[in-house]
N, C-alpha and C. Protein backbone atom coordinates (compact mmCIF):
# COMPACT_ATOMS: atom_id res chain seq x y z
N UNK A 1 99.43 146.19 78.95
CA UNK A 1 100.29 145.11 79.35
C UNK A 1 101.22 144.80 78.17
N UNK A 2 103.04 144.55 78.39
CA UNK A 2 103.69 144.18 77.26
C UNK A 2 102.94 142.92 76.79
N UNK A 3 103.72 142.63 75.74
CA UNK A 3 103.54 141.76 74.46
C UNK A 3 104.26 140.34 75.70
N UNK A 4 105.57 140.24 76.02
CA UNK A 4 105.74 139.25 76.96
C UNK A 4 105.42 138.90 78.04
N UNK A 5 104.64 140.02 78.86
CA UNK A 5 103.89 139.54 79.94
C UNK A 5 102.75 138.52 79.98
N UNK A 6 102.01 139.27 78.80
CA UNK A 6 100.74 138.76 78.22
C UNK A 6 100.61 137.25 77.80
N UNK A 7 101.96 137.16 77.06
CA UNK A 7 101.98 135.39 76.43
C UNK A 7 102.43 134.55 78.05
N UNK A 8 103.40 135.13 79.12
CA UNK A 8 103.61 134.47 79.76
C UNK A 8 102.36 134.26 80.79
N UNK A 9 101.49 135.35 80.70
CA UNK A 9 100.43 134.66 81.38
C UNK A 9 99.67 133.83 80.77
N UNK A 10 99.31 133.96 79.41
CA UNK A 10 98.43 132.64 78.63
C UNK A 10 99.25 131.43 78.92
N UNK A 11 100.66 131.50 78.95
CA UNK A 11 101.26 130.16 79.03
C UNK A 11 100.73 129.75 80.60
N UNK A 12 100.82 130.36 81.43
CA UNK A 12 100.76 129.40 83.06
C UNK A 12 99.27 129.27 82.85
N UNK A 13 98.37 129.78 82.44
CA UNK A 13 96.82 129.56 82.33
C UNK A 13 96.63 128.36 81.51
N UNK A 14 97.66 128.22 80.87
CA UNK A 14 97.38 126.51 80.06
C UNK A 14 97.71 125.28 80.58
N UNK A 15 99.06 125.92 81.52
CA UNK A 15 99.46 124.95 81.86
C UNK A 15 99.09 124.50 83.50
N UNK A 16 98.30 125.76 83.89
CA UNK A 16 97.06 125.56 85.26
C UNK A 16 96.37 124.45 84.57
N UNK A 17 95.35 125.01 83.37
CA UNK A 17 94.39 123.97 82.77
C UNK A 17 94.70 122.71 82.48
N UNK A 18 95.90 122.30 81.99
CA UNK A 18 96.53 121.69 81.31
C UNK A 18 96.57 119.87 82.66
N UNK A 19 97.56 121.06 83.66
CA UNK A 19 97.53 120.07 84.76
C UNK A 19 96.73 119.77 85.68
N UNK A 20 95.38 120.43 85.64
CA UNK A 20 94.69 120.46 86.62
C UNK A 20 94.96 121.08 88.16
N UNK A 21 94.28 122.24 88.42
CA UNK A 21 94.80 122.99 89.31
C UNK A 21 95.02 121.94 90.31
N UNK A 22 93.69 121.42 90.99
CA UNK A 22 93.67 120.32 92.21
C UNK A 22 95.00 119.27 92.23
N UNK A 23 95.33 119.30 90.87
CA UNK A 23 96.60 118.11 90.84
C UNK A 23 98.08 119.08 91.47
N UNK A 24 97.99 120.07 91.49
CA UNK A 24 99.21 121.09 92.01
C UNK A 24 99.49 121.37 93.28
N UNK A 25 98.47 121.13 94.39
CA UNK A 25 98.68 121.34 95.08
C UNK A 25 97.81 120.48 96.25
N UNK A 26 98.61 119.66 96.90
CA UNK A 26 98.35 118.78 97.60
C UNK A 26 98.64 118.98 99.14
N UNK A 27 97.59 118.94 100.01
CA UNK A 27 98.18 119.53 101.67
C UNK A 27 98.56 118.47 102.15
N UNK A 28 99.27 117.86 102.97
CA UNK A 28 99.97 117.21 103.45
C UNK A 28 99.00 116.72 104.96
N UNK A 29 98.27 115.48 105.02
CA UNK A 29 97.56 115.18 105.59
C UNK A 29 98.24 114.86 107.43
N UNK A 30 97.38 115.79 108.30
CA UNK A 30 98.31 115.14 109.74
C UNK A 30 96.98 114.42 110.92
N UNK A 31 97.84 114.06 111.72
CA UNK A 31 96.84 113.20 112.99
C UNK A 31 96.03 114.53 113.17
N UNK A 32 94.49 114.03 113.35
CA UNK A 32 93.32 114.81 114.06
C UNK A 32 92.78 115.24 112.46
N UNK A 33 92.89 114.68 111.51
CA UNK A 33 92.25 115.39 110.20
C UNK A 33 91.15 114.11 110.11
N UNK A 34 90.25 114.59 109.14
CA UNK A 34 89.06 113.59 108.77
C UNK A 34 89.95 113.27 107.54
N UNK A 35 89.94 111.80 107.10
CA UNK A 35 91.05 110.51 106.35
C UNK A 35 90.21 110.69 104.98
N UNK A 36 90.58 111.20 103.95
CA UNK A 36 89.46 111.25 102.86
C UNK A 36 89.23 109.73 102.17
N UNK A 37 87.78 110.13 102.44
CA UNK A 37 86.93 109.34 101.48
C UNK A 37 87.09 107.91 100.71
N UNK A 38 87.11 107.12 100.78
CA UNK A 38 87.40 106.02 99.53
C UNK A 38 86.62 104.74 99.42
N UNK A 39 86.19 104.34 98.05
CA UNK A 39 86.21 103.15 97.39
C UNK A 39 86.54 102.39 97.13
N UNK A 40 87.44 101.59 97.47
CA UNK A 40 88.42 100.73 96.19
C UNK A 40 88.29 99.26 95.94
N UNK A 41 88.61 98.83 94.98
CA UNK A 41 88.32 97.27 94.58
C UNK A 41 89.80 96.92 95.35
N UNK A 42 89.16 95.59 95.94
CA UNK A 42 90.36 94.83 96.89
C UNK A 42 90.52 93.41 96.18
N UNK A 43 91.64 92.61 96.36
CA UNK A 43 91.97 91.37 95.79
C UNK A 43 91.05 90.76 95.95
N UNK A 44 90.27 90.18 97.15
CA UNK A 44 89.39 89.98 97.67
C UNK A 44 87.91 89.61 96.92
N UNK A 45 87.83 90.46 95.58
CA UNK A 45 86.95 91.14 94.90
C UNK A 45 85.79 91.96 95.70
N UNK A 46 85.81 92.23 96.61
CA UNK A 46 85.00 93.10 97.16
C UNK A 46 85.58 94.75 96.78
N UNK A 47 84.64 95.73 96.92
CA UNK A 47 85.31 97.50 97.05
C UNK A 47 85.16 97.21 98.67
N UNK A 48 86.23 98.29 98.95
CA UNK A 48 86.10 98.48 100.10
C UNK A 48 85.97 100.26 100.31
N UNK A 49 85.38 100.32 101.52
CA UNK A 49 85.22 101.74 101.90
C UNK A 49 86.23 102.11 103.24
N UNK A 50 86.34 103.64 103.33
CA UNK A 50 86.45 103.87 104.62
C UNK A 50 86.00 103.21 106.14
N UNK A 51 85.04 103.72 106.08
CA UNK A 51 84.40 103.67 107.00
C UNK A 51 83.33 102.23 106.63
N UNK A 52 82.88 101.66 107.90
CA UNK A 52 81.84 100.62 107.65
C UNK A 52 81.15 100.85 109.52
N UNK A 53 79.60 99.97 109.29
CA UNK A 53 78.55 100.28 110.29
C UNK A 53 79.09 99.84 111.29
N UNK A 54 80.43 98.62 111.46
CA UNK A 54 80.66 98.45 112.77
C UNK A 54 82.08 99.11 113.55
N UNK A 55 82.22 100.23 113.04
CA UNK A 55 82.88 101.41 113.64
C UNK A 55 84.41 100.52 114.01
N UNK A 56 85.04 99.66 113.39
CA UNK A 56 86.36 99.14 113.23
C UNK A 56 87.05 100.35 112.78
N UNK A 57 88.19 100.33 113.05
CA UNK A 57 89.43 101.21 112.81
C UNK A 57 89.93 100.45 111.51
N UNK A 58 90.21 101.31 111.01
CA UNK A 58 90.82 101.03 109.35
C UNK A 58 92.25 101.58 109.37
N UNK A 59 93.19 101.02 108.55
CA UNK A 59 94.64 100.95 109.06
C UNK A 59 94.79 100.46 107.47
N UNK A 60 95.60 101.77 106.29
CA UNK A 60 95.83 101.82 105.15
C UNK A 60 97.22 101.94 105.00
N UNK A 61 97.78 101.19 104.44
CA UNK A 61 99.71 100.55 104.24
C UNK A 61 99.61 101.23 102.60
N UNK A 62 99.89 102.29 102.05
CA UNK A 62 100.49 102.32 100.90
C UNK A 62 101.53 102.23 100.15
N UNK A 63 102.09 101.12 99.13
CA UNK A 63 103.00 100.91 99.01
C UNK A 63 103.41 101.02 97.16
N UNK A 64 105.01 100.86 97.06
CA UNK A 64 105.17 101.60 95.82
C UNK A 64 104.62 100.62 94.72
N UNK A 65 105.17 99.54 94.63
CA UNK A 65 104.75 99.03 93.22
C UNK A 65 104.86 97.26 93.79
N UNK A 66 103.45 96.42 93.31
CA UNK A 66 103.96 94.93 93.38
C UNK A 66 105.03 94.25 92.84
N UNK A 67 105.31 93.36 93.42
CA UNK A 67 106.35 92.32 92.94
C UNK A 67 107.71 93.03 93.41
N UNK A 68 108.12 94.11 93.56
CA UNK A 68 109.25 94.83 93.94
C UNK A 68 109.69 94.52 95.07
N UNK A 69 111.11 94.37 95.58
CA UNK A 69 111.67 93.92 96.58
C UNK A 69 110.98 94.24 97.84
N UNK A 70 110.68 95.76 98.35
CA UNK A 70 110.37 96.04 99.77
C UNK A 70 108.81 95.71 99.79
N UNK A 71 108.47 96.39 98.64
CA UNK A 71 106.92 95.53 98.66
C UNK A 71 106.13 94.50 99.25
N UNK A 72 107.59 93.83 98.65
CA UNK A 72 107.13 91.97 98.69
C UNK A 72 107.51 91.83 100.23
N UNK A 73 108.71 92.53 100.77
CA UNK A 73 109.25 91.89 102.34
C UNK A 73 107.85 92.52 103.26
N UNK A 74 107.36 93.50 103.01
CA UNK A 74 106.65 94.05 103.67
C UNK A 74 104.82 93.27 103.68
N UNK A 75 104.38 93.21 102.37
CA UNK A 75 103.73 91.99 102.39
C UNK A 75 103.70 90.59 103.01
N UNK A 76 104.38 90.33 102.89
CA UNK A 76 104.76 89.03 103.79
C UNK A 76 105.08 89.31 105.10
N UNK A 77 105.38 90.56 105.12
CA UNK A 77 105.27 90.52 106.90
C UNK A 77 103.98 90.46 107.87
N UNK A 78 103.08 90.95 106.53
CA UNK A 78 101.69 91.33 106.85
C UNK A 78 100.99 90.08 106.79
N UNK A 79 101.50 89.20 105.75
CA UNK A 79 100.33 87.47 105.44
C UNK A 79 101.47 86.90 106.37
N UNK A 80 102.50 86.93 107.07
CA UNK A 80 103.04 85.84 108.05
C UNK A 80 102.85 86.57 109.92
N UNK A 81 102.43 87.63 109.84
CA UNK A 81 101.97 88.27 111.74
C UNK A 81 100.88 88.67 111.44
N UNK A 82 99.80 88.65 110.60
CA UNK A 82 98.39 89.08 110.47
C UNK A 82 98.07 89.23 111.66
N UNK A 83 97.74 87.90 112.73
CA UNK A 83 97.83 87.66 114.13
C UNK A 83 97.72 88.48 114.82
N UNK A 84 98.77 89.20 114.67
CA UNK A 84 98.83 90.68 115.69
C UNK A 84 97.91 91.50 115.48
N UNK A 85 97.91 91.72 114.09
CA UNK A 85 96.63 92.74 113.94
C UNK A 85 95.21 92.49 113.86
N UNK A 86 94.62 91.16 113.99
CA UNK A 86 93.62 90.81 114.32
C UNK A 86 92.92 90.58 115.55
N UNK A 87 94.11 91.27 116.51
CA UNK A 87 93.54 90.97 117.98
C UNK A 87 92.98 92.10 117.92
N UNK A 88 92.78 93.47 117.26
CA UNK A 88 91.90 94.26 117.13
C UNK A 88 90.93 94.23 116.32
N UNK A 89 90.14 95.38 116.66
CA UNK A 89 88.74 95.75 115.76
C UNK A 89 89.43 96.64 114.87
N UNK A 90 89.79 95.86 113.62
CA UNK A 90 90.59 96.60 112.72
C UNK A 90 90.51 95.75 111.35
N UNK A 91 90.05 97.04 110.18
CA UNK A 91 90.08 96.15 108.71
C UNK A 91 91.70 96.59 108.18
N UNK A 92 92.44 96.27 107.87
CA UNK A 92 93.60 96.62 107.37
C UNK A 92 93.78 96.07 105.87
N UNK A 93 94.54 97.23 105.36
CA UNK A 93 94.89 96.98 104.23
C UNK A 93 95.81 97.67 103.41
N UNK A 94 96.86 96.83 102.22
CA UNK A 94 97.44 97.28 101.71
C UNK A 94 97.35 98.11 100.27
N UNK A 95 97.58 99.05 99.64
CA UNK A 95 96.76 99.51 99.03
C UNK A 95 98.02 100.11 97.97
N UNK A 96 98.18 100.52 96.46
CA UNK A 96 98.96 101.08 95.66
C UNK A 96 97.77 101.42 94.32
N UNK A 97 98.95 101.72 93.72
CA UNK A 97 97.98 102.50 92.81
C UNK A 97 98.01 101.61 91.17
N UNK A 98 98.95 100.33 91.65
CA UNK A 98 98.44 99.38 90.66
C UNK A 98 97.70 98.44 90.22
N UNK A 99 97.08 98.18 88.72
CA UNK A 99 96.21 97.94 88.33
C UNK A 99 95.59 96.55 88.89
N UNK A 100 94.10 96.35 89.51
CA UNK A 100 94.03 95.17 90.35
C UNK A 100 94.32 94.05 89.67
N UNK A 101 94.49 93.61 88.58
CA UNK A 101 94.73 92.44 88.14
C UNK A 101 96.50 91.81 88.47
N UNK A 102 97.54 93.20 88.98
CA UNK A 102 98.75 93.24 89.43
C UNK A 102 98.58 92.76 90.85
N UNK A 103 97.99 93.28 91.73
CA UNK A 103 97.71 93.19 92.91
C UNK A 103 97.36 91.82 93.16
N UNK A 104 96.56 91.08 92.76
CA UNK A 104 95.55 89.76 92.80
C UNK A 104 96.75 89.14 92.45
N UNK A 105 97.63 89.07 91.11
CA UNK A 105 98.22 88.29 91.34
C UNK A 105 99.96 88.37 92.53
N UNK A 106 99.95 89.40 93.09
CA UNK A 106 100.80 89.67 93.87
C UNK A 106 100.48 89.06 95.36
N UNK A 107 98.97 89.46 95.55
CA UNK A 107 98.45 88.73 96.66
C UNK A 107 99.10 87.19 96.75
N UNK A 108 98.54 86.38 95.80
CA UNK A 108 98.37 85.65 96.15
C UNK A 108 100.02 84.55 96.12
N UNK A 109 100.68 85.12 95.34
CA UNK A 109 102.26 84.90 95.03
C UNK A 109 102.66 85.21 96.53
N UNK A 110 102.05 86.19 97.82
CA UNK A 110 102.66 86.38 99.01
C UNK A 110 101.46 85.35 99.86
N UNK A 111 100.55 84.83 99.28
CA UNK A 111 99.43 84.23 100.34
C UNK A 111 99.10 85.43 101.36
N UNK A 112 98.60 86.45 101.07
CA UNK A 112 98.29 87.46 101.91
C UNK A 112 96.41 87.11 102.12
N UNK A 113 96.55 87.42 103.08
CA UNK A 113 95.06 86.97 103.42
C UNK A 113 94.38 87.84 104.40
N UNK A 114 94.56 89.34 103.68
CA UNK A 114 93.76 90.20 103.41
C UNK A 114 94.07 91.02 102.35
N UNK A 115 93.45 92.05 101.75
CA UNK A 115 92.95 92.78 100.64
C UNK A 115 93.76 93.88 100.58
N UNK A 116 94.20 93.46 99.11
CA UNK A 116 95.14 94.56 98.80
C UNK A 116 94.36 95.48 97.63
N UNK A 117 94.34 96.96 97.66
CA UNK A 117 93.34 97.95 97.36
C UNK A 117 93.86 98.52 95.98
N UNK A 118 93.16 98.63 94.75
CA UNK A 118 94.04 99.49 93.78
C UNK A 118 93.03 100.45 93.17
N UNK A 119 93.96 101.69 93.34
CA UNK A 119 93.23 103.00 93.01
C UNK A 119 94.68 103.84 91.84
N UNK A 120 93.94 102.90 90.64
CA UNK A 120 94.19 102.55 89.31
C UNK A 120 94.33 104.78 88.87
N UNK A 121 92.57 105.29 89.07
CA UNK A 121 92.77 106.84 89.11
C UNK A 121 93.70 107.49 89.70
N UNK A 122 94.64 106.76 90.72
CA UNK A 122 95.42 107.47 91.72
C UNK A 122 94.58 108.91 92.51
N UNK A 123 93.51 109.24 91.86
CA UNK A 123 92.55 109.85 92.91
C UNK A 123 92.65 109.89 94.53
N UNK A 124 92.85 108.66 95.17
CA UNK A 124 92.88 108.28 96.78
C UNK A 124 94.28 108.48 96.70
N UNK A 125 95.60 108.45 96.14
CA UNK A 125 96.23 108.62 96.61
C UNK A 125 97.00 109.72 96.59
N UNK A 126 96.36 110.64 95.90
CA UNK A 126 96.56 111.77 95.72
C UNK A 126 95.90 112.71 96.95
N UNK A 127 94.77 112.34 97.36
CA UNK A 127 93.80 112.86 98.43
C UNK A 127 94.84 112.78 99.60
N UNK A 128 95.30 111.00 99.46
CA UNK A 128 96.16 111.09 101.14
C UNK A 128 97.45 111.59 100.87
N UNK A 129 97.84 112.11 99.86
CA UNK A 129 98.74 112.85 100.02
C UNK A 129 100.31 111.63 99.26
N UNK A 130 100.34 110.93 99.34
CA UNK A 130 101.21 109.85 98.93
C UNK A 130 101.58 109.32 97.49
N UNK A 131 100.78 110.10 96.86
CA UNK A 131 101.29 110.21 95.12
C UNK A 131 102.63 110.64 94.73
N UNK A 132 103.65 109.93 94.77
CA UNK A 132 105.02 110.80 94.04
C UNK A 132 104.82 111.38 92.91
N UNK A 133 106.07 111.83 92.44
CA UNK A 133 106.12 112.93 91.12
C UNK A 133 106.05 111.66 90.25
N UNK A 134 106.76 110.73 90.38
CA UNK A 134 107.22 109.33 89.60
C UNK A 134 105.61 108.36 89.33
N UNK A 135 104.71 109.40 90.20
CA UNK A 135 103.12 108.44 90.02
C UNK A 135 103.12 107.29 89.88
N UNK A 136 103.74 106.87 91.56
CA UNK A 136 103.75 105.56 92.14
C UNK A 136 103.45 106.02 93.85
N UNK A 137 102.72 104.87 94.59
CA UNK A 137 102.63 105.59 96.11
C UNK A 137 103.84 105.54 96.95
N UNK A 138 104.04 106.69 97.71
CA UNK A 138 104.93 106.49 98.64
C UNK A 138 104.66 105.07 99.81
N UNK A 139 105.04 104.96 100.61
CA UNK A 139 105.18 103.98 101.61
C UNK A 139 105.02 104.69 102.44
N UNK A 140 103.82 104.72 102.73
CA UNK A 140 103.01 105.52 104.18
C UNK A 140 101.91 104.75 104.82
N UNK A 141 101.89 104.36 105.83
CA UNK A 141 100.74 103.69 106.50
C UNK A 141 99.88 104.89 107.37
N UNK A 142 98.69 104.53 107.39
CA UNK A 142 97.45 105.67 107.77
C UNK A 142 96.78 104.50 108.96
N UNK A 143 96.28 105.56 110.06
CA UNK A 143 95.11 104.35 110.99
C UNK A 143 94.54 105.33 111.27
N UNK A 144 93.00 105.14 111.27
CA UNK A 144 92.07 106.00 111.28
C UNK A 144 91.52 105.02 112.49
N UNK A 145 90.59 105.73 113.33
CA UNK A 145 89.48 105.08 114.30
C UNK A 145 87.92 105.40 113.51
N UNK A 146 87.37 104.86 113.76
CA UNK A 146 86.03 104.36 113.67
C UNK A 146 85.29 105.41 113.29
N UNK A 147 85.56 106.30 113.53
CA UNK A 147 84.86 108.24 112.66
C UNK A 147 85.65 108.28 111.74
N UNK A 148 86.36 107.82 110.92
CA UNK A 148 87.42 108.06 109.92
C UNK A 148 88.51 109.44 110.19
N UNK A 149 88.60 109.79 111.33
CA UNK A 149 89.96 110.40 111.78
C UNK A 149 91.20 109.78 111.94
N UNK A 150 91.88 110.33 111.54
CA UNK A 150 93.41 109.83 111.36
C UNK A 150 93.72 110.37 112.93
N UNK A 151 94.69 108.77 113.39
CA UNK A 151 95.03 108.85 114.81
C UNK A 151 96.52 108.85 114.88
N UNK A 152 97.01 108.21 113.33
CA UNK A 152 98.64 108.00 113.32
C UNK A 152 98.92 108.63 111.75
N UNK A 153 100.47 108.51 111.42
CA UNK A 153 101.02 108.27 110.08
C UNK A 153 102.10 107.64 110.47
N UNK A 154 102.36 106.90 109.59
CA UNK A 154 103.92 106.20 109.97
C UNK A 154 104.84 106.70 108.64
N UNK A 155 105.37 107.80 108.17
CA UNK A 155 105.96 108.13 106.90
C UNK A 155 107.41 107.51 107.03
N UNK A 156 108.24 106.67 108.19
CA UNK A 156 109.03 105.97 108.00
C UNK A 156 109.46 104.12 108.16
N UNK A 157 108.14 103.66 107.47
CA UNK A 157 107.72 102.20 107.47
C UNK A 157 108.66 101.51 106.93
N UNK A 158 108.72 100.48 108.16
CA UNK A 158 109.99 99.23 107.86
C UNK A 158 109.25 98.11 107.49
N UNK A 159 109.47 97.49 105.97
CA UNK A 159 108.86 96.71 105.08
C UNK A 159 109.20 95.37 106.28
N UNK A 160 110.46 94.98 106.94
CA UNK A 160 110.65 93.58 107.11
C UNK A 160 109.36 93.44 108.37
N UNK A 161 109.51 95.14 109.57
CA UNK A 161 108.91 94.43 110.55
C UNK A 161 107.46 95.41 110.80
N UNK A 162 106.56 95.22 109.35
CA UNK A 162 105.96 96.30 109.10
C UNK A 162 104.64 95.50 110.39
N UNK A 163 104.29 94.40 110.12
CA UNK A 163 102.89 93.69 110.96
C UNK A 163 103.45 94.75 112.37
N UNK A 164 104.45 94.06 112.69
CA UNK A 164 104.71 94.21 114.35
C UNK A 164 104.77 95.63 114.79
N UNK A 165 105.10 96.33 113.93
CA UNK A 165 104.98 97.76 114.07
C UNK A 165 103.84 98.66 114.09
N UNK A 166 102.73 97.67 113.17
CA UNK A 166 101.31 98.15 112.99
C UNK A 166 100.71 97.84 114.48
N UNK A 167 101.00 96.59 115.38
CA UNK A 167 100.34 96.15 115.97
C UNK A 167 100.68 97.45 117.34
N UNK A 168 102.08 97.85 117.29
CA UNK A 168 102.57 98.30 118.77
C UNK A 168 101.82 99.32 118.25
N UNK A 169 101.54 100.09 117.04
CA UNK A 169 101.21 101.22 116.98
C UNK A 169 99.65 101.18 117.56
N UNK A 170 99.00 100.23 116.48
CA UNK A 170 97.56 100.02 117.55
C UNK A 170 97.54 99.91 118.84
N UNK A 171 98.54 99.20 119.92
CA UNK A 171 98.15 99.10 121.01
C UNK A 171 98.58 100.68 121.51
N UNK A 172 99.48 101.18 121.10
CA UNK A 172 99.25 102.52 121.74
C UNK A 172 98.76 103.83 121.53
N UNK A 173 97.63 103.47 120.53
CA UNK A 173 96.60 104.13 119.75
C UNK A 173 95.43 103.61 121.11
N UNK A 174 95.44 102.47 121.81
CA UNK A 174 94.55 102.50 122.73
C UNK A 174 93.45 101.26 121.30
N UNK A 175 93.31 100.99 120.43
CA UNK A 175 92.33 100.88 119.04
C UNK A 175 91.88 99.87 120.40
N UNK A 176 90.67 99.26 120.40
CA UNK A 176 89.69 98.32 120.85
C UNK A 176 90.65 97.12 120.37
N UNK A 177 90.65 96.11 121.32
CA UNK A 177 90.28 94.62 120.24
C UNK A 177 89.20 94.20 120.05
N UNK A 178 89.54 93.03 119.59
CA UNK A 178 88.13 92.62 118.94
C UNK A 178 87.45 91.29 119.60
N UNK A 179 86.32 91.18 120.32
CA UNK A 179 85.31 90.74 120.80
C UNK A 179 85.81 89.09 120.43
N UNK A 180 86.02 88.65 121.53
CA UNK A 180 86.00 87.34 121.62
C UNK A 180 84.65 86.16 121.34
N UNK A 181 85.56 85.48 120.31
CA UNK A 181 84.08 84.55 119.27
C UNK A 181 83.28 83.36 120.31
């Protein structure tokens, strides 16, 4: 083997190692896939998981950065029509990849009153596919049903009329509502 072949392969072997192969190549998650896996600490102070024992549909809003203009319209669309999305059997949540002490206080600057998720490793958001190059999340909403299968993606989410859009999407996802108290 030449002398320049040789170095140019030590170079991509470093820079495989370097970047972590798994970080290179990311599949592009679609409806009918199993929704990977997750943990995350919510404003809330609870972690939250995927999946939980009473088989609710989980419905994940990832968004780019708190306090930022669309962020914020889109948040507030979510703490002022919650409503809508509580007529289902559905945990919802907004989720980025900044640090929870950003989030908590972003929550509560929108009075959002549910749990906004931060996966600080960017790990989860790398899994769903929504990690930019800029390692911030895209603005993608996910709804999984009750087996943690993905039933939707919404990859073109409108921050002002994001609730109302979640809700039509649930109703024609068929999602359950939720059991009258």
């Amino acid at each position: 083997m030449n002398h320049k072949l040789s170095n140019l392969l030590r170079l991509g072997l470093i820079l495989l190692t370097t970047a972590g192969f798994s970080g290179l190549v990311s599949a592009e998650l679609k409806v009918g896939d199993a929704a990977p896996k997750f943990a995350l600490p919510g404003t809330d102070g609870q972690t939250h998981e995927l999946t939980a024992a009473d088989g609710s549909w989980v419905v994940v809003a990832w968004f780019p950065k708190a306090y930022t203009s669309g962020c914020t319209i889109e948040c507030k669309s979510l703490a002022e029509n919650g409503h809508l999305l509580r007529e289902y059997n559905v945990r919802y949540y907004m989720a980025s990849v900044d640090p929870l002490a950003d989030n908590i206080g972003f929550a509560a600057q929108q009075q959002a009153d549910f749990p906004l998720l931060s996966d600080v490793s960017k790990e989860v958001a790398q899994a769903f596919g929504v990690l930019s190059s800029a390692g911030y999340a895209k603005r993608h909403t996910f709804y999984m049903n009750g087996n943690g299968e993905i039933m939707a993606i919404d990859r073109q989410v409108q921050p002002s009329t994001s609730a109302e859009d979640m809700a039509a999407t649930l109703a024609r996802l068929g999602t359950p509502k939720r059991a009258a108290p």
